[in-house]
Protein backbone atom coordinates (compact mmCIF):
# COMPACT_ATOMS: atom_id res chain seq x y z
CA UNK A 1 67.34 16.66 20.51
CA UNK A 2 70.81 16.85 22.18
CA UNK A 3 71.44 19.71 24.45
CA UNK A 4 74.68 20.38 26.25
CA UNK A 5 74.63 20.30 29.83
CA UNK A 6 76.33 23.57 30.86
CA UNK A 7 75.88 24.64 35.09
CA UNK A 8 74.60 28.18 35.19
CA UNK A 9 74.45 28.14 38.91
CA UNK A 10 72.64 25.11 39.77
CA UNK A 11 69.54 25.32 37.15
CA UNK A 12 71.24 23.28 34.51
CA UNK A 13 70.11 24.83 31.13
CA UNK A 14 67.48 22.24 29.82
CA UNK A 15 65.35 22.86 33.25
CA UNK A 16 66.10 27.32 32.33
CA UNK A 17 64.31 26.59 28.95
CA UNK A 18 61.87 24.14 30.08
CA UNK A 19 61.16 26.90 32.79
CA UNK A 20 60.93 29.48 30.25
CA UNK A 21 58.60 27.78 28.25
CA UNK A 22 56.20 26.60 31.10
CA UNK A 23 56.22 30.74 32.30
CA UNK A 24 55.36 32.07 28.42
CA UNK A 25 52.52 29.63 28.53
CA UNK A 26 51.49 30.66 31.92
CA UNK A 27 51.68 34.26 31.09
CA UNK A 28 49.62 33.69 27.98
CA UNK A 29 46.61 31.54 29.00
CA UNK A 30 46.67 34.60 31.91
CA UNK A 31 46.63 36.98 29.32
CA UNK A 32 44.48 35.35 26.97
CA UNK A 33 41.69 34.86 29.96
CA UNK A 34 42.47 38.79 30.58
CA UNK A 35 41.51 39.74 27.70
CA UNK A 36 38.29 37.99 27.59
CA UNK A 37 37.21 39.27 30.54
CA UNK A 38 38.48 43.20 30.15
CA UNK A 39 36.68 43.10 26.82
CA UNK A 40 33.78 41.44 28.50
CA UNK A 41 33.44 44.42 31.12
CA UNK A 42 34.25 47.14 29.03
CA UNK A 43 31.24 45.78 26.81
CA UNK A 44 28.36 46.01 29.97
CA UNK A 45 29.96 49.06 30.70
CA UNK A 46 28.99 50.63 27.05
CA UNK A 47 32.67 51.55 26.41
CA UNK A 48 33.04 50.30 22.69
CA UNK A 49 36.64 49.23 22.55
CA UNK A 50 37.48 45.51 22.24
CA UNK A 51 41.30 43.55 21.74
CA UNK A 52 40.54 40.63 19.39
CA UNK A 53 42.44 37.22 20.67
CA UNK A 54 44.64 36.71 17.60
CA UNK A 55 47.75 34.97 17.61
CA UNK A 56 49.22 38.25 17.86
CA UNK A 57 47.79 38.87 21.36
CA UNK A 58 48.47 36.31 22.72
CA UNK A 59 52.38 36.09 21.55
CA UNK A 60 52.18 40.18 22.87
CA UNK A 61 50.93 38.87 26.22
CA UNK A 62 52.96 35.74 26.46
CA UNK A 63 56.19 37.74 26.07
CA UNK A 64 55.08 41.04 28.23
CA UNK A 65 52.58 39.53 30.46
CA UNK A 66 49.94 41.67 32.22
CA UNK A 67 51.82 44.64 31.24
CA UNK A 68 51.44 43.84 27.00
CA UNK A 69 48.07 43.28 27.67
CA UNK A 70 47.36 46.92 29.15
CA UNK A 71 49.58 48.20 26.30
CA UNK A 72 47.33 46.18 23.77
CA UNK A 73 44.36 48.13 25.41
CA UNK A 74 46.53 51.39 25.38
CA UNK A 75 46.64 50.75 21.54
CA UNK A 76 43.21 50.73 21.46
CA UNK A 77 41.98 53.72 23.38
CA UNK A 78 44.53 55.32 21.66
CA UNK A 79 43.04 54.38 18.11
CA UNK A 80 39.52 55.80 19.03
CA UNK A 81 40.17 59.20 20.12
């Protein structure tokens, strides 16, 4: 694939995307493993509100990070009351 090579700075724009890329994957294997775990606690804690790990989730935490993944579980204590 043929990019043009235009200086923004000194991050030339194939290494921004790259970069960009590499941090939405970070942010949702984070939030992915997040979830798991929030949803695991919440269960021994008897509090009955779970976020599945959809596609969904995981595109909501891999674009908003930590903070998507408190507004997924915002969503959801919302929905019971």
């Amino acid at each position: 694939m043929y990019f043009r090579r235009i200086r923004k700075g000194d991050m030339v724009m194939e290494e921004k995307r790259s970069h960009l890329f590499a941090n939405f994957i970070v942010r949702a294997v984070v939030g992915a493993a997040l979830i798991f775990f929030v949803n695991e606690f919440l269960s021994s804690q008897g509090i009955a509100v779970r976020v599945g790990l959809n596609p969904w989730t995981i595109l909501t935490s891999g674009i908003l990070g930590t903070p998507g993944v408190a507004l997924l579980y915002g969503i959801s204590f919302y929905g019971i009351m």
